[in-house]
Structures are given as structure tokens and as C-alpha cells.
N, C-alpha and C. Protein backbone atom coordinates (compact mmCIF):
# COMPACT_ATOMS: atom_id res chain seq x y z
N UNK A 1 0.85 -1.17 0.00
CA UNK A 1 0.00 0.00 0.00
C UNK A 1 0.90 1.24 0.00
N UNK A 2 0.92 2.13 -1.50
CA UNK A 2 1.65 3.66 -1.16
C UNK A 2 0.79 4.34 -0.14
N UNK A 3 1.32 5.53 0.50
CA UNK A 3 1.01 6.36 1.16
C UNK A 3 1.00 7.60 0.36
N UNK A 4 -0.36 8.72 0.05
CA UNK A 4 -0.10 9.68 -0.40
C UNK A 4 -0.21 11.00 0.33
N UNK A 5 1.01 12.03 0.12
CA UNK A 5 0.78 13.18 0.93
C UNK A 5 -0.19 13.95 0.06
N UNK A 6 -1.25 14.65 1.45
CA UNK A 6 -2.05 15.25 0.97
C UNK A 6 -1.61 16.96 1.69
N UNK A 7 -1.97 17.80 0.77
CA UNK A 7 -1.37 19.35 0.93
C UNK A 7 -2.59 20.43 0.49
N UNK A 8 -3.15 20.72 1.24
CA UNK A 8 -3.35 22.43 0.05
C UNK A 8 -3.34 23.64 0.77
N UNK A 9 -3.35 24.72 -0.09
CA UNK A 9 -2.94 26.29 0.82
C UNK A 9 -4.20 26.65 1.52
N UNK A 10 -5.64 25.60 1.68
CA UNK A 10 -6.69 26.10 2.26
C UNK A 10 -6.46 25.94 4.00
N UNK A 11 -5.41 25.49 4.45
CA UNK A 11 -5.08 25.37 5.37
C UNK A 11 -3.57 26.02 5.41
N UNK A 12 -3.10 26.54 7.08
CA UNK A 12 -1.61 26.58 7.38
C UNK A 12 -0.66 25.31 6.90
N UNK A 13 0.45 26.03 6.39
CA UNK A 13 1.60 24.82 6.03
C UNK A 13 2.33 24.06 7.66
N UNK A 14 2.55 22.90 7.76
CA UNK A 14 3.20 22.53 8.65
C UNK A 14 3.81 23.26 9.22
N UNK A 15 4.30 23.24 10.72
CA UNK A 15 5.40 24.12 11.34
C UNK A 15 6.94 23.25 11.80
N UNK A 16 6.04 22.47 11.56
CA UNK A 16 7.89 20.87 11.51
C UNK A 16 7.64 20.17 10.36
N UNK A 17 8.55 19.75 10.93
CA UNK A 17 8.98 18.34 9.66
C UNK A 17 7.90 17.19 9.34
N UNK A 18 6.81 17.80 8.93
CA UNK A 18 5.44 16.45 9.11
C UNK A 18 4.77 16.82 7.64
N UNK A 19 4.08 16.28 7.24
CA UNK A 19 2.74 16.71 6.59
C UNK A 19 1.59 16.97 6.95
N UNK A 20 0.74 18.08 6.21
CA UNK A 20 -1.16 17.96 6.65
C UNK A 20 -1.60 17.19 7.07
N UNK A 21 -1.35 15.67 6.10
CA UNK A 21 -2.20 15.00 6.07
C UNK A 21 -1.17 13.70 5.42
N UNK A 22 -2.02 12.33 5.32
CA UNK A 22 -1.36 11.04 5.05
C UNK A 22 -2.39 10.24 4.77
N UNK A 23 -2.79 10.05 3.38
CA UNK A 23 -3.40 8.68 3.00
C UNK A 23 -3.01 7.61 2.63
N UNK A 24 -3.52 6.74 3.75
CA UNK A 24 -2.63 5.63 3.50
C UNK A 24 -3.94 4.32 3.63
N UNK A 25 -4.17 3.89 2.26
CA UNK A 25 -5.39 2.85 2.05
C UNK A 25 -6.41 3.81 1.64
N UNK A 26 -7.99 3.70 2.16
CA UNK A 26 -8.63 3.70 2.28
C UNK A 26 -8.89 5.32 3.85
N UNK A 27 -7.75 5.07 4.70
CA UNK A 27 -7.62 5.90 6.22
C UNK A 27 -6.76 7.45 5.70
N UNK A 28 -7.48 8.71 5.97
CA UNK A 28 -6.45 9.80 5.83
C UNK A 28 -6.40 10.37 7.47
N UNK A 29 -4.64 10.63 7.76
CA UNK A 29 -4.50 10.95 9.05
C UNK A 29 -4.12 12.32 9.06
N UNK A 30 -5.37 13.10 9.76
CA UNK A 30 -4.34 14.85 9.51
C UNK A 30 -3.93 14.72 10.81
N UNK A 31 -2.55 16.02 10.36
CA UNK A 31 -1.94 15.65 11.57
C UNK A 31 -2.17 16.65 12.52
N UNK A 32 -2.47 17.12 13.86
CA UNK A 32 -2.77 18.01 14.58
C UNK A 32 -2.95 19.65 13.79
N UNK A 33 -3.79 20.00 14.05
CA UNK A 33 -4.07 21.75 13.36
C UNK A 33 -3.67 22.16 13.86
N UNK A 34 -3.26 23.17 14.07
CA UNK A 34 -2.76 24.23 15.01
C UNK A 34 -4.12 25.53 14.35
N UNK A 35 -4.16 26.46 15.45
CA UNK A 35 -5.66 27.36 14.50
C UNK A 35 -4.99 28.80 14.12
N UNK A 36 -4.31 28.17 13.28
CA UNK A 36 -3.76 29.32 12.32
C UNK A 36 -4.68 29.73 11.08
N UNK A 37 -4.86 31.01 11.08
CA UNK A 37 -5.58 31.11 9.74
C UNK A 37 -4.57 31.39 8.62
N UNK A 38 -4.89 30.09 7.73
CA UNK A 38 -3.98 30.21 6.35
C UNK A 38 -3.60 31.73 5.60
N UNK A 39 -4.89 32.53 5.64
CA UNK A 39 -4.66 33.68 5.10
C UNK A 39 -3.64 34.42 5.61
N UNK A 40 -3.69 34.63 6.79
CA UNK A 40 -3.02 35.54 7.80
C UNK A 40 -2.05 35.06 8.52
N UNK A 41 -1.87 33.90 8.92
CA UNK A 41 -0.51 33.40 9.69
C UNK A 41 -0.94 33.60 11.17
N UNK A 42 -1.87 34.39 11.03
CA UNK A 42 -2.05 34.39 12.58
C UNK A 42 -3.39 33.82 13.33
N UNK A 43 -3.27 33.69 14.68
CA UNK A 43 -4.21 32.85 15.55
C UNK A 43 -5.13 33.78 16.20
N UNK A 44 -6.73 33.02 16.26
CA UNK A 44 -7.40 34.10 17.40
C UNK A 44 -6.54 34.10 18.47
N UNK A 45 -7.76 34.78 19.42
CA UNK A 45 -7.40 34.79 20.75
C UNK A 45 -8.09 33.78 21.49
N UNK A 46 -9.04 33.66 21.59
CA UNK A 46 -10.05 32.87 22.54
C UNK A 46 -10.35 31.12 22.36
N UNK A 47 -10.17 30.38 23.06
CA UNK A 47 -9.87 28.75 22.87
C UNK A 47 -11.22 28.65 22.08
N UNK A 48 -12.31 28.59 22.23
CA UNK A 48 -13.76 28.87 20.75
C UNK A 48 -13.02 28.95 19.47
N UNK A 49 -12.62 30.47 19.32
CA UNK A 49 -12.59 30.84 18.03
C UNK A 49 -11.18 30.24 17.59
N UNK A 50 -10.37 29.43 18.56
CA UNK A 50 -9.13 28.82 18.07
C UNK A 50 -9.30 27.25 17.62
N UNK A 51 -10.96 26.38 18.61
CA UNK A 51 -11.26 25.31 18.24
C UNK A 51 -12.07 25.80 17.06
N UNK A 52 -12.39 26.69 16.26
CA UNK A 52 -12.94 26.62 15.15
C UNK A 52 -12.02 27.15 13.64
N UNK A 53 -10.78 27.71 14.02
CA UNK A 53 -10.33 27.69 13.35
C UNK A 53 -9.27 26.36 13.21
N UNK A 54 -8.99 25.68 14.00
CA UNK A 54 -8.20 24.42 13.43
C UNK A 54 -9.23 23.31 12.89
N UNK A 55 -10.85 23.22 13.17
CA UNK A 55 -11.60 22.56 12.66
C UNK A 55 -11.43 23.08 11.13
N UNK A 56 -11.78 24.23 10.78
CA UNK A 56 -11.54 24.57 9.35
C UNK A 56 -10.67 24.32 8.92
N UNK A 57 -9.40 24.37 9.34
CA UNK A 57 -8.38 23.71 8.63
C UNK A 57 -8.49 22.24 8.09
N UNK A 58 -8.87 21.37 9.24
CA UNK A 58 -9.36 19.97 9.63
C UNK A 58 -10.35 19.76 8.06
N UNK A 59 -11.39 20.80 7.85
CA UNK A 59 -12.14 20.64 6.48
C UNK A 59 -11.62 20.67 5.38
N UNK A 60 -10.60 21.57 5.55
CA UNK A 60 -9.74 21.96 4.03
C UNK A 60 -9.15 21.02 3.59
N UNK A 61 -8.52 20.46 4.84
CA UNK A 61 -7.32 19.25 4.16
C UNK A 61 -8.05 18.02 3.77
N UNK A 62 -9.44 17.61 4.39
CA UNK A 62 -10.23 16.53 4.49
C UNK A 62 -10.75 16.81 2.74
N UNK A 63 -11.12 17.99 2.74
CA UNK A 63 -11.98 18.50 1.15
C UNK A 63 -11.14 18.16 0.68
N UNK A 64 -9.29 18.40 0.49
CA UNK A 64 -8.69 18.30 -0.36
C UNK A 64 -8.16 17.03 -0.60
N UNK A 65 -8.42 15.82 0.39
CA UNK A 65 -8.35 14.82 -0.09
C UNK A 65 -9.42 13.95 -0.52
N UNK A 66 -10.76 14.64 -0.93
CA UNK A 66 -12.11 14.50 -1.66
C UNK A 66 -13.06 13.93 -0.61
N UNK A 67 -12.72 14.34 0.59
CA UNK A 67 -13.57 13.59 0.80
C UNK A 67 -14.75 14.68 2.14
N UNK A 68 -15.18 14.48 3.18
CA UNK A 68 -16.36 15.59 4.05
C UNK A 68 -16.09 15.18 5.60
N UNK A 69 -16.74 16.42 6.19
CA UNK A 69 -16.20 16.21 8.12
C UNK A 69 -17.52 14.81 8.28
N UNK A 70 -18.44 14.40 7.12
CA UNK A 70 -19.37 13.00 7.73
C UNK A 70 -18.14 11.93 7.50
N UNK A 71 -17.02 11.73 7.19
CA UNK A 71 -16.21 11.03 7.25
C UNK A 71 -15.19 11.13 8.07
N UNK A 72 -15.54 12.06 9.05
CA UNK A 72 -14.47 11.84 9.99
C UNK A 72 -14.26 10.81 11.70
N UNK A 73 -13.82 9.64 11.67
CA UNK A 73 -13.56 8.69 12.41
C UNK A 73 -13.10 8.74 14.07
N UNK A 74 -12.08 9.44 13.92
CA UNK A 74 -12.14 9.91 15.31
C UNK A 74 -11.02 11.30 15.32
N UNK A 75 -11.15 11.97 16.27
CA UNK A 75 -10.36 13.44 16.62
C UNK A 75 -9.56 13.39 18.11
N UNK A 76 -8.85 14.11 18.37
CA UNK A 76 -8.22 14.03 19.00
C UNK A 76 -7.76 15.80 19.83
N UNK A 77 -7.99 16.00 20.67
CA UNK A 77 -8.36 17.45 20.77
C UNK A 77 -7.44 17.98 22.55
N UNK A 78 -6.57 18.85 22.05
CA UNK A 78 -5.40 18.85 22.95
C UNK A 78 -5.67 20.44 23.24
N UNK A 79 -5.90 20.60 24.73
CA UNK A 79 -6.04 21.83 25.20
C UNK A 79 -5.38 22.34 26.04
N UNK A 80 -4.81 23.82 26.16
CA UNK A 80 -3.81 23.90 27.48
C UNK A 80 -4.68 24.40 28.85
N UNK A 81 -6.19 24.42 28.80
CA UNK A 81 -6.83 24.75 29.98
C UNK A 81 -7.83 24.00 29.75
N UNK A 82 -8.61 22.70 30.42
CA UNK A 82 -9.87 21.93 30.09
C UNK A 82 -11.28 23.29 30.59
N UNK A 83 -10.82 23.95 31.42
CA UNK A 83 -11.84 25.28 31.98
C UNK A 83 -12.36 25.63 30.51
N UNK A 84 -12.30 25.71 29.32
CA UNK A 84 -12.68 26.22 28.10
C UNK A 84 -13.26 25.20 27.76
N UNK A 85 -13.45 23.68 28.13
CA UNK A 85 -14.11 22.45 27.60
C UNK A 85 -15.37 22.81 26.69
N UNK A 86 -16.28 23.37 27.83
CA UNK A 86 -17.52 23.39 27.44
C UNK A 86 -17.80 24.42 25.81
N UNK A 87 -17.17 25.59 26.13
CA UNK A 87 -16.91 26.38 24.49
C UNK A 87 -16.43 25.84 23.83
N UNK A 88 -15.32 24.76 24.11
CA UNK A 88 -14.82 24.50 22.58
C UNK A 88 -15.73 23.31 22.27
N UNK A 89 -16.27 21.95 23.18
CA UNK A 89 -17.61 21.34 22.93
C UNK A 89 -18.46 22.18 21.82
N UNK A 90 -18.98 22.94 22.22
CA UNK A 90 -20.18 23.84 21.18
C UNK A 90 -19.80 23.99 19.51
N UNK A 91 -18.53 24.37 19.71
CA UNK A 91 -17.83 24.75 18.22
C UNK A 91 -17.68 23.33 17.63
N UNK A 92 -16.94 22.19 18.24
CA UNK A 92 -17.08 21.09 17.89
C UNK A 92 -18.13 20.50 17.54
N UNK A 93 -18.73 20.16 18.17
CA UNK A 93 -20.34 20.38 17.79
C UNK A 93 -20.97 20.85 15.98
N UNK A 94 -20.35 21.53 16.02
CA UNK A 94 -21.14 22.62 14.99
C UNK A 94 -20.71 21.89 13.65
N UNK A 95 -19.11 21.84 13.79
CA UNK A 95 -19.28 20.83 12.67
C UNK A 95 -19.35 19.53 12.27
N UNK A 96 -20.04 18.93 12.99
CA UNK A 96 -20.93 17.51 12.82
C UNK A 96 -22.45 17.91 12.62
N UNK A 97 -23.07 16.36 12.08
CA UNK A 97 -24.27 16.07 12.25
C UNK A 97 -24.89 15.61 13.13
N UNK A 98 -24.23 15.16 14.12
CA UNK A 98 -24.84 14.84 14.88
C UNK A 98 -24.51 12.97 15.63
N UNK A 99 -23.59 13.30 13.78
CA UNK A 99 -22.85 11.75 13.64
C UNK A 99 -21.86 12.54 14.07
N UNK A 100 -21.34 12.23 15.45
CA UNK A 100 -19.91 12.36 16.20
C UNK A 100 -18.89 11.39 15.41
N UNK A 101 -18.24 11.69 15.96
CA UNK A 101 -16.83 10.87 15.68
C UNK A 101 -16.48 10.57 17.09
N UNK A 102 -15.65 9.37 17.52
CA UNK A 102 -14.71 9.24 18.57
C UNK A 102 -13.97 9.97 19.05
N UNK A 103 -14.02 10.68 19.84
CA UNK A 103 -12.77 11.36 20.19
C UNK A 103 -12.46 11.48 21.51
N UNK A 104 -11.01 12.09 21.81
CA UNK A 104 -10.17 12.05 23.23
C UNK A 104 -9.88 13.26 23.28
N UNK A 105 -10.48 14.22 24.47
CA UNK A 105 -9.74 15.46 24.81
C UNK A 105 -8.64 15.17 26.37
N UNK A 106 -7.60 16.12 25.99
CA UNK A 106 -6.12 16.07 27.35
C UNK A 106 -6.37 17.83 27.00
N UNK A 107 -6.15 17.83 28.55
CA UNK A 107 -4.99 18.99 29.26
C UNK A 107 -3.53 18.81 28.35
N UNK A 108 -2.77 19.97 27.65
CA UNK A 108 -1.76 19.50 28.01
C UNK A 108 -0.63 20.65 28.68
N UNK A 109 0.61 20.97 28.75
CA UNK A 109 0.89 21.65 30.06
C UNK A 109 1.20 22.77 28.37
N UNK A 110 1.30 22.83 27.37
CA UNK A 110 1.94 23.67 26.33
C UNK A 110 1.80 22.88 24.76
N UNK A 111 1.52 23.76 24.09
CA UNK A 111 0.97 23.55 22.66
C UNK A 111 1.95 24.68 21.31
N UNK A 112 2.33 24.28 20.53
CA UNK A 112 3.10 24.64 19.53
C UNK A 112 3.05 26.36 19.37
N UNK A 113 3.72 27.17 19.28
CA UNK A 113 3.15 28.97 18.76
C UNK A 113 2.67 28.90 19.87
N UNK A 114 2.41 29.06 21.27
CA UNK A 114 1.55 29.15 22.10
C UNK A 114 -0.04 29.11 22.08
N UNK A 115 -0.34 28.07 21.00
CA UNK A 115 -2.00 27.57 20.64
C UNK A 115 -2.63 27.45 22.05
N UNK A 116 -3.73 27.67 22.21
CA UNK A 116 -4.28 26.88 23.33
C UNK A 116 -5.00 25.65 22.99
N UNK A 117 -5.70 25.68 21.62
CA UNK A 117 -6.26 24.16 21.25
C UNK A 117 -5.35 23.65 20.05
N UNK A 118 -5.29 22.69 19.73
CA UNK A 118 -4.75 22.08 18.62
C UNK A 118 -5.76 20.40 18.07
N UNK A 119 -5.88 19.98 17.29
CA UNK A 119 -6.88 19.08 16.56
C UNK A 119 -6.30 18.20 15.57
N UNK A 120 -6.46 17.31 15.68
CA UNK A 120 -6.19 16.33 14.53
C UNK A 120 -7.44 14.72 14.67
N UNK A 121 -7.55 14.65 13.21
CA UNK A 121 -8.40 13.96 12.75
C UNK A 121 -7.76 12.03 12.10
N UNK A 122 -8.43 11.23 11.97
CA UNK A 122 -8.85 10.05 11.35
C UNK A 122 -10.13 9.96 10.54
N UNK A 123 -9.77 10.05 9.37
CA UNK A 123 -10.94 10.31 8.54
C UNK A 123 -11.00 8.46 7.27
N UNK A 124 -11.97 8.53 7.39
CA UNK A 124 -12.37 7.47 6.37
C UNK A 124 -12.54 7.78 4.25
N UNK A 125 -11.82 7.55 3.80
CA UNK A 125 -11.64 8.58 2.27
C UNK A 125 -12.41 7.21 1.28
């Protein structure tokens, strides 16, 4: 089975040595968002408007490997204060149907650029 890297400018470019994204089979793995807005380089302020901008990213790269957030399998959702849980819940939220995906939220003590949320997906292509 090749593995193909998946890329586009509708999202921030990596900040290390990784790719967006990785299809490999049938499974595409993005790799943590950070909630940078592609346009601008730069991040909100508020853990909300930072879990909704790495979800958009999360769409871009998912769109650009053809496929939609109803295919997304499980997420993985890394925060540096759980006290914001419940706001970033809501935003999460928003982009589903209702068909969740699996997912695991952590505390963690520090996040890349000083993010407070960061996101990465398992999507089904």
C-alpha cells in the first residue's frame, strides 16, 4: 500500500517536519491543526474561536483529499486549559451532524506557537 501526501494552501503549512495529512489505504491521518488562519498566519485569541479555526483547517485538508467532516472517524483534541471544555464542545459540535466521531480530549501543560487548542483527525476517504 503507497502512502499519499495530501497538501493544500486552504489550510496553514506545517510548522515541523510532518505533513497535513497522510493517505494511506482507504484511512487519511491529519496531523494536529494548530488554529492558524492560512490567510493571515495568525491565531485568534479565545480557545472557541481557536477550536474553530483548526476545525476549518481539519475541512480543508479533508476537502482536499475528496472527501467531508461525515467522514471523519475519530479526533483528537489537545487543550492547554480543560476550563474552556464546554466552548470548545459547542464549536465542535457545529461541525458535525450529529454523527460524532470518537474522540479524546487532554490537558496539556503547552501547545506549539503558544496555541491553546490544537486538533487532529482520522478520517475514512
Amino acid at each position: 500500500m503507497k502512502k499519499e501526501i495530501i497538501a493544500t494552501e486552504n489550510a496553514p503549512k506545517a510548522v515541523g517536519p510532518y505533513s497535513q495529512a497522510v493517505r494511506s489505504g482507504n484511512t487519511l491521518y491529519v496531523s494536529g491543526q494548530l488554529p492558524i488562519d492560512p490567510a493571515t498566519g495568525k491565531m485568534p485569541e479565545s480557545p472557541a474561536e481557536q477550536a474553530r479555526q483548526s476545525l476549518s483547517n481539519i475541512r480543508a485538508i479533508v476537502e482536499a483529499a475528496g472527501a467531508d467532516m461525515s467522514r471523519v472517524v475519530r479526533c483528537g483534541i489537545f487543550m492547554t486549559d480543560l476550563n474552556a471544555f464546554q466552548t470548545v464542545n459547542e464549536v465542535y459540535a457545529s461541525f458535525f451532524e450529529g454523527d460524532y466521531p470518537a474522540r479524546s480530549t487532554v490537558e496539556v501543560a503547552r501547545l506549539p506557537l503558544g496555541a491553546k487548542v490544537e486538533i487532529d483527525a482520522i478520517v475514512e476517504v
